[in-house]
Protein backbone atom coordinates (compact mmCIF):
# COMPACT_ATOMS: atom_id res chain seq x y z
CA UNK A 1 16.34 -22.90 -0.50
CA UNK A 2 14.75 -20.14 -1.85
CA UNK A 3 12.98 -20.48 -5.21
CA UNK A 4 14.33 -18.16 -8.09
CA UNK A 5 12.66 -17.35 -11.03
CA UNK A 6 15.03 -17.99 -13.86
CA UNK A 7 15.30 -14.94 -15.96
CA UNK A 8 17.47 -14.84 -19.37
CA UNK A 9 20.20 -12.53 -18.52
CA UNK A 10 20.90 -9.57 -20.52
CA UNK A 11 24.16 -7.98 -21.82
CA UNK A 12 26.62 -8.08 -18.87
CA UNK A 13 26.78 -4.35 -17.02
CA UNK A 14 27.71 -4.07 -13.41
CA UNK A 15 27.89 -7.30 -10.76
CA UNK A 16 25.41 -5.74 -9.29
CA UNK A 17 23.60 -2.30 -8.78
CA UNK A 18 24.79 -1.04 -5.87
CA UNK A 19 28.01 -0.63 -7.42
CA UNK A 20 26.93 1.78 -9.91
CA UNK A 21 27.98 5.24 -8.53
CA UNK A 22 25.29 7.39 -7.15
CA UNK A 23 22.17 8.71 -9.82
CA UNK A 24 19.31 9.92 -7.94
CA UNK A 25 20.46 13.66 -8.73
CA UNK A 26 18.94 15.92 -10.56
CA UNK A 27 15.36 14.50 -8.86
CA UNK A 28 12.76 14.56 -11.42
CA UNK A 29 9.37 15.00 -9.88
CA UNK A 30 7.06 14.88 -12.47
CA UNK A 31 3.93 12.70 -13.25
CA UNK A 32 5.82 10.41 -16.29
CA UNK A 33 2.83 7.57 -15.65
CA UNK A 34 -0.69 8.92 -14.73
CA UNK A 35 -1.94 5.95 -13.71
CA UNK A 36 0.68 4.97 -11.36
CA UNK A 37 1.05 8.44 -9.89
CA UNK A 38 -3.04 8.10 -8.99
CA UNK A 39 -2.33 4.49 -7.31
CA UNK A 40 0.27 6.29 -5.60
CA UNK A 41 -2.03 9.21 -4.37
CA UNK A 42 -5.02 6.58 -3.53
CA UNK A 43 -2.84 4.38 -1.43
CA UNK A 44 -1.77 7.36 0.95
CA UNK A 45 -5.37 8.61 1.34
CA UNK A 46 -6.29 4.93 2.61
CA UNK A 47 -3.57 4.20 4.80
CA UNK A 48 -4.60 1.87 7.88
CA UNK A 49 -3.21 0.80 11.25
CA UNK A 50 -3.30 -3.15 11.93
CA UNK A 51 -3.71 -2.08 15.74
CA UNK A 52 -6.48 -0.26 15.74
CA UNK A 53 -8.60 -0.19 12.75
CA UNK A 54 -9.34 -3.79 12.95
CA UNK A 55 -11.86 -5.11 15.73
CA UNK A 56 -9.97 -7.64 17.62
CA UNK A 57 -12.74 -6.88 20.58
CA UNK A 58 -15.02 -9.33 18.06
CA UNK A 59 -12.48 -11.94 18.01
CA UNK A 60 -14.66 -14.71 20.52
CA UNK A 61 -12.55 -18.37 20.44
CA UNK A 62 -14.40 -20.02 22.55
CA UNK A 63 -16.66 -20.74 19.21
CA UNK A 64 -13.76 -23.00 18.56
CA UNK A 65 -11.54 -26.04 18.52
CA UNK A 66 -8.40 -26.16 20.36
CA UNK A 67 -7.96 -28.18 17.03
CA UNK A 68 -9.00 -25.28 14.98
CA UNK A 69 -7.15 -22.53 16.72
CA UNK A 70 -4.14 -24.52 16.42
CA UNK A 71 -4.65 -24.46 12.29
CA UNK A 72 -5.74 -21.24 12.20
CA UNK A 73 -2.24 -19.89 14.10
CA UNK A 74 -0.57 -21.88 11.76
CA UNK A 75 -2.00 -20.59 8.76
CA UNK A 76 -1.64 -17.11 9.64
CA UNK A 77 1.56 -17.52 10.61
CA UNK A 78 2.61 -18.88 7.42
CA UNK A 79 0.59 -15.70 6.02
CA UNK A 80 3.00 -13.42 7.58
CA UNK A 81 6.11 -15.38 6.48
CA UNK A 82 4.70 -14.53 2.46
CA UNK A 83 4.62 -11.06 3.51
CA UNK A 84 8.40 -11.01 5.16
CA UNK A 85 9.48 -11.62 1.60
CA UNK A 86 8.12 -8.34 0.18
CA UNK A 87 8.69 -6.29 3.07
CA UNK A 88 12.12 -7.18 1.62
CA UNK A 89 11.72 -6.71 -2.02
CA UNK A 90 10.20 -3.61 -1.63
CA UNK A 91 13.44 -1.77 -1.12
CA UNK A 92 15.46 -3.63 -3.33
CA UNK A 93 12.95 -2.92 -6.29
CA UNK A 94 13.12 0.91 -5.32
CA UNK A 95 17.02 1.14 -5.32
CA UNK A 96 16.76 -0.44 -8.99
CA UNK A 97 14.10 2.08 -10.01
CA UNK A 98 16.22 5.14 -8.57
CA UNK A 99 19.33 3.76 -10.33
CA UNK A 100 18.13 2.99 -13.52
CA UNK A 101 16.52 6.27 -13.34
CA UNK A 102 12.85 5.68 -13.82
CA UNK A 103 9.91 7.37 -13.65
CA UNK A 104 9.33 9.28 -10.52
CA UNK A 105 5.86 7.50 -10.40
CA UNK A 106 7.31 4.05 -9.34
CA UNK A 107 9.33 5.55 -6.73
CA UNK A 108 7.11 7.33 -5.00
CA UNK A 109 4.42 4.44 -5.54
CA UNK A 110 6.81 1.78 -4.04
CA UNK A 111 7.58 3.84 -0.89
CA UNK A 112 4.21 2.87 -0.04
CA UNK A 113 4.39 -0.43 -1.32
CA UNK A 114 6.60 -1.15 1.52
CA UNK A 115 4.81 0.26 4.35
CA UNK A 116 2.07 -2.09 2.99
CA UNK A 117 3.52 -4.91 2.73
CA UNK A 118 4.91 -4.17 5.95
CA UNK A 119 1.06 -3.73 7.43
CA UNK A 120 0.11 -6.62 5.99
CA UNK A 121 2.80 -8.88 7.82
CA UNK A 122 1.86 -6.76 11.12
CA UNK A 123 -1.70 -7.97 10.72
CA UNK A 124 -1.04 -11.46 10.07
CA UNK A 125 1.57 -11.76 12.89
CA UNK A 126 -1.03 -9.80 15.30
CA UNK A 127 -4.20 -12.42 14.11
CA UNK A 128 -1.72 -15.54 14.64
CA UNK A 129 -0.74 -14.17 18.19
CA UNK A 130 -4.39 -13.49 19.30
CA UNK A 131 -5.06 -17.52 18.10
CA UNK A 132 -2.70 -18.95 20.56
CA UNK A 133 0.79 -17.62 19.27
CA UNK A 134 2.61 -17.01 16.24
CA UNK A 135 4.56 -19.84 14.71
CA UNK A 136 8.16 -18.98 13.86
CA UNK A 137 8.83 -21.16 10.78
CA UNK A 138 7.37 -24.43 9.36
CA UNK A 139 6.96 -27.36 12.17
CA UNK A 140 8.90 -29.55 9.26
CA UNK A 141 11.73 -27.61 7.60
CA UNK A 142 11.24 -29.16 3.98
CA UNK A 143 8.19 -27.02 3.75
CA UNK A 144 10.08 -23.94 3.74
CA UNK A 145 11.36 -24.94 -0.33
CA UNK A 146 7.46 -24.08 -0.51
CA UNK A 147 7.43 -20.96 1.13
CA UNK A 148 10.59 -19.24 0.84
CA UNK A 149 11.34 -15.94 -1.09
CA UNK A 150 11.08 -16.28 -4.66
CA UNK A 151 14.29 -14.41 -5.33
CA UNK A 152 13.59 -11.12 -6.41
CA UNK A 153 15.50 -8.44 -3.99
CA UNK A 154 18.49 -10.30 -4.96
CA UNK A 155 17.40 -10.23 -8.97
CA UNK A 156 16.19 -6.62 -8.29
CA UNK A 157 19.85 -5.58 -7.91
CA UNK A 158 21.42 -7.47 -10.71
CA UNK A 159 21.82 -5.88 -13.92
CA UNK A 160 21.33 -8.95 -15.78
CA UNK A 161 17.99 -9.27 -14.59
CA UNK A 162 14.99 -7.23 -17.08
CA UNK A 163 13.01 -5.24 -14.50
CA UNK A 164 10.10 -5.59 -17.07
CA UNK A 165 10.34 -9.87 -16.40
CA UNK A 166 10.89 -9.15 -12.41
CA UNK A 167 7.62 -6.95 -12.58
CA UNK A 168 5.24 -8.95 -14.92
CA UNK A 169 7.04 -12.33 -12.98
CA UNK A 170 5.76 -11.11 -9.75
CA UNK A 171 3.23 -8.63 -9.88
CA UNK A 172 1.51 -9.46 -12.95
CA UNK A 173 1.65 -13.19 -12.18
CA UNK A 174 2.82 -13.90 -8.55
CA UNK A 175 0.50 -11.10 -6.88
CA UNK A 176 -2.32 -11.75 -9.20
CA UNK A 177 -3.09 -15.21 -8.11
CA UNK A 178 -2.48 -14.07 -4.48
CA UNK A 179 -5.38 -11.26 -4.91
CA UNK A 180 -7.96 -13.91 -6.46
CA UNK A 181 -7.28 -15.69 -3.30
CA UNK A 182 -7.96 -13.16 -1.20
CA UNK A 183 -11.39 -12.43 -3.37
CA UNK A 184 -12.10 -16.10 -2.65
CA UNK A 185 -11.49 -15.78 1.01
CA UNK A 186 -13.83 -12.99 1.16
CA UNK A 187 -16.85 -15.28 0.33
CA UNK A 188 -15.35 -18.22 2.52
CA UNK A 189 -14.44 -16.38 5.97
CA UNK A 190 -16.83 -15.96 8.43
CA UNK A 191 -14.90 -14.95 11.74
CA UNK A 192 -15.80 -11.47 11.87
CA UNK A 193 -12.22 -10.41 12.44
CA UNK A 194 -10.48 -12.22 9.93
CA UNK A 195 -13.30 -10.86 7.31
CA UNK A 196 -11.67 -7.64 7.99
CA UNK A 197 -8.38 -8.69 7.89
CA UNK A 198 -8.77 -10.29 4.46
CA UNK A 199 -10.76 -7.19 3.25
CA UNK A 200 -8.61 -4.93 4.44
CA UNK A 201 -5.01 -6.48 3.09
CA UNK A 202 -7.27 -7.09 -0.39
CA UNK A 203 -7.69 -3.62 -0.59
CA UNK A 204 -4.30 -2.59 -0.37
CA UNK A 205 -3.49 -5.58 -3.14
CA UNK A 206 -5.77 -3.98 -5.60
CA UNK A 207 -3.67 -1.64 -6.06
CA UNK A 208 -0.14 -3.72 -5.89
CA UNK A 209 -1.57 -5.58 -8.78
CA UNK A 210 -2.66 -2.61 -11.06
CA UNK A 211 0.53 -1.22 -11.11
CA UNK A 212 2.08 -3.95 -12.61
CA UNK A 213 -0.60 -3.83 -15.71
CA UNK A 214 -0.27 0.09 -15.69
CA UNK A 215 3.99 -0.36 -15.83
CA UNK A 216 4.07 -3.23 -18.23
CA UNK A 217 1.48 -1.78 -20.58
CA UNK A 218 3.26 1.37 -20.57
CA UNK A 219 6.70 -0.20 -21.17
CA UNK A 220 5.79 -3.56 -23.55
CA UNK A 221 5.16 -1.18 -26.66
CA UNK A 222 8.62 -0.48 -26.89
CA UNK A 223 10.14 -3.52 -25.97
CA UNK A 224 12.14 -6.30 -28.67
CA UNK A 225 10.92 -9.73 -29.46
CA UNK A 226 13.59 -10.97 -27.19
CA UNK A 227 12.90 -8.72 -24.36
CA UNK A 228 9.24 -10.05 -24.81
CA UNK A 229 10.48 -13.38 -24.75
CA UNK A 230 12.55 -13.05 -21.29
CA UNK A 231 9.30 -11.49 -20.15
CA UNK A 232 7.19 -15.06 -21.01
CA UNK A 233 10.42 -17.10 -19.60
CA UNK A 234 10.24 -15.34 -16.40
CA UNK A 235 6.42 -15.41 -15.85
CA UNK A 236 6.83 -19.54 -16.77
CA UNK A 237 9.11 -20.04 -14.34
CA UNK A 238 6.81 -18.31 -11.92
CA UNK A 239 4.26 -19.76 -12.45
CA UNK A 240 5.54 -23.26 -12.32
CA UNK A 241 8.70 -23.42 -10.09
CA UNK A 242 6.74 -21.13 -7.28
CA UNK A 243 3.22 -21.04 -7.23
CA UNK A 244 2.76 -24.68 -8.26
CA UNK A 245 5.26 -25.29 -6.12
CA UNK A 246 2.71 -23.92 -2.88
CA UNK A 247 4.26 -20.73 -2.69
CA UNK A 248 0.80 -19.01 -1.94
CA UNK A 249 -1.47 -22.70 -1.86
CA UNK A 250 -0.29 -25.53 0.25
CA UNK A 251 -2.44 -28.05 -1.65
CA UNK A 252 -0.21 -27.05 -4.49
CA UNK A 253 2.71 -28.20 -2.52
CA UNK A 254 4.66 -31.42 -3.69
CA UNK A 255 3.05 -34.29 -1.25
CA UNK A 256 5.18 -34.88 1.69
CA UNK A 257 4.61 -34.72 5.51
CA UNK A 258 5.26 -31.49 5.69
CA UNK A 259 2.65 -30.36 3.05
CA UNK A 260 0.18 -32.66 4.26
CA UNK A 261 0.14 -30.77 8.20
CA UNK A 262 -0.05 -27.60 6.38
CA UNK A 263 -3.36 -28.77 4.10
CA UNK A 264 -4.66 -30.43 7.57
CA UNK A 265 -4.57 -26.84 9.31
CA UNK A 266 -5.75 -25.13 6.18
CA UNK A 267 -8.62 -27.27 6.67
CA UNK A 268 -8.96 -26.92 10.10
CA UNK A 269 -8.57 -22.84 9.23
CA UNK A 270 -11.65 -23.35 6.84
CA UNK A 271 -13.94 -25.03 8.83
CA UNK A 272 -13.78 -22.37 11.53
CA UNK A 273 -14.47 -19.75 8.69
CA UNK A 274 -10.83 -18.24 10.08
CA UNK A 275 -9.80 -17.09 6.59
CA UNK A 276 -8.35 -20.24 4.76
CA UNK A 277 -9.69 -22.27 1.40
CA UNK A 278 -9.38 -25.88 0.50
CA UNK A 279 -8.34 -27.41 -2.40
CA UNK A 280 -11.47 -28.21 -3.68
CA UNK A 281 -12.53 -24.60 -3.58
CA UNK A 282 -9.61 -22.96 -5.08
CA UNK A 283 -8.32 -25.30 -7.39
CA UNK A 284 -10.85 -23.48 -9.62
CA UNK A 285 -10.07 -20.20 -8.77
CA UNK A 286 -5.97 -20.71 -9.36
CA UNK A 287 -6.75 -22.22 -12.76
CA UNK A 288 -9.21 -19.23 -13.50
CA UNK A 289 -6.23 -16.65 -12.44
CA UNK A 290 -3.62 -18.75 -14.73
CA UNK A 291 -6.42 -18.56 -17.59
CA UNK A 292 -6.51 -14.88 -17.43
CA UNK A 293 -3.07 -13.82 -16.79
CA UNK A 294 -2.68 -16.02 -20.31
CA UNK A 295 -5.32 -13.97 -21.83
CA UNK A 296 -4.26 -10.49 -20.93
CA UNK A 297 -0.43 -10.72 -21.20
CA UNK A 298 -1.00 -12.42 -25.03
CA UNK A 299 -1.39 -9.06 -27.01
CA UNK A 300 1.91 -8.39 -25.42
CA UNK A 301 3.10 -11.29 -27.46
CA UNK A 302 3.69 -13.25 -24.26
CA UNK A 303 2.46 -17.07 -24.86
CA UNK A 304 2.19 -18.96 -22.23
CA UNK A 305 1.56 -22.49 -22.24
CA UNK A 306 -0.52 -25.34 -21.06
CA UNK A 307 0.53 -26.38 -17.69
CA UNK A 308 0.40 -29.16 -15.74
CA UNK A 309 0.61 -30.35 -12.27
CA UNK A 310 -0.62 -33.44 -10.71
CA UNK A 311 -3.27 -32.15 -8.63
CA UNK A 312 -5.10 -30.22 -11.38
CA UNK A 313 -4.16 -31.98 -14.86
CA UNK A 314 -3.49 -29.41 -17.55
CA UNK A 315 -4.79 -26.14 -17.69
């Protein structure tokens, strides 16, 4: 059930890349991308623990709703199952960088990509807990076509797959609109302890996001017309088959039962000032993200067009 952004698939190499034999030797250490190399350096100097650097003292529900704790579990929980995905991807994205043999700069920067992601789930899992219990999976299964993986550890290790499409697909695109989210949430949460969860996975995303720019501006000056054009397939496909879908927003979601609990304890989530949004709030916000990711990827010769979904109109 899991939602797969449809790349165009290159000239056929390998089934996949973990049959390749073994590349990593000679290791090349050197700084090939500046910019990535600093992300890399930042993110170890501000390295967190979801334990103990977040208050969870503060955290005081008897200011709320059995209603509202019930949401807010729920939408946590659902938090965590994003960040299962990437916990995933993470790994799969470094074995294709060591095999293709990339720059050293992605490597080392996507070591601690994982043990973010990683945190991140931790956090989410250990905020859903402390609101009456973390929810496995979605109370009705056809809301998992919204929320599961996107594909990309399994396109990570497929040869036919352009790592340049995987990385503007998801980072550029995908983890983009997640971060304005997370900006939104900032202004909208008023729990002191999910404030600080929301602040503190934002800061983390910062990063995740500029090294997608930094890679695909480093990479897109080389690149063919038709490599370009996979590129703008891929970050379509993204854009429309996942995150309108409700990958990130269940408002987004396609109107079913399912959909409709999760909006209901969004809500619910909202109104405590737990960390969740409401349609009405971020409608604007996803259409702003859409608007820029449009602007900034078309001097790469990426074009992406006017979209449309029933909640919004076109865009």
């Amino acid at each position: 059930m899991s939602a797969t952004v449809a790349v165009q698939p290159q000239v056929l190499r390998e089934p996949t890349i973990l049959d390749r034999p073994e590349r990593r030797f000679p290791l090349d250490l050197e700084a090939r991308i500046p910019r990535i190399r600093n992300l890399f350096h930042s993110a170890t100097k501000n390295q967190w623990d979801p334990k103990t650097d977040i208050d969870w003292d503060r955290l005081d529900l008897s200011k709320y709703t059995g209603e509202q704790l019930s949401g807010a579990r729920e939408y946590w929980s659902r938090r965590a199952w994003g960040e299962y995905g990437a916990i995933s991807e993470s790994p799969a994205l470094l074995i294709r960088f060591c095999q293709d043999r990339l720059e050293p700069d992605l490597q080392l920067f996507f070591t601690i990509r994982s043990q973010e992601e990683a945190r991140h789930a931790e956090v989410c899992y250990l905020l859903a807990e402390k609101l009456g219990g973390y929810v496995e999976q979605p109370y009705v299964t056809n809301y998992q076509n919204s929320v599961a993986t996107h594909g990309i550890r399994k396109m990570a290790l497929d040869p036919n797959f352009s790592l340049e499409a995987i990385i503007a697909a998801l980072v550029c695109a995908a983890e983009e609109i997640a971060f304005d989210v997370f900006k939104h949430l900032c202004d909208v949460t008023t729990d002191p302890v999910a404030l600080q969860v929301v602040k503190a996975v934002m800061r983390d995303e910062v990063r995740h996001c500029a090294f997608g720019w930094y890679y695909m501006e480093h990479r897109i000056k080389t690149m063919t017309p038709e490599e370009i054009k996979v590129v703008e397939n891929a970050v379509i496909t993204m854009i429309e088959k996942v995150e309108m879908n409700g990958y990130h927003s269940s408002w987004l979601a396609p109107e079913t039962s399912a959909s409709t609990q999760e909006v209901t304890a969004d809500r619910l989530t909202w109104e405590a000032g737990l960390g969740a949004t409401v349609e009405e709030l971020e409608k604007p916000v996803f259409v702003g993200s859409v608007q820029r990711i449009r602007r900034q990827m078309a001097p790469w010769g990426v074009e992406l067009p006017t979209f449309t979904h029933p909640k919004i109109g076109e865009f």
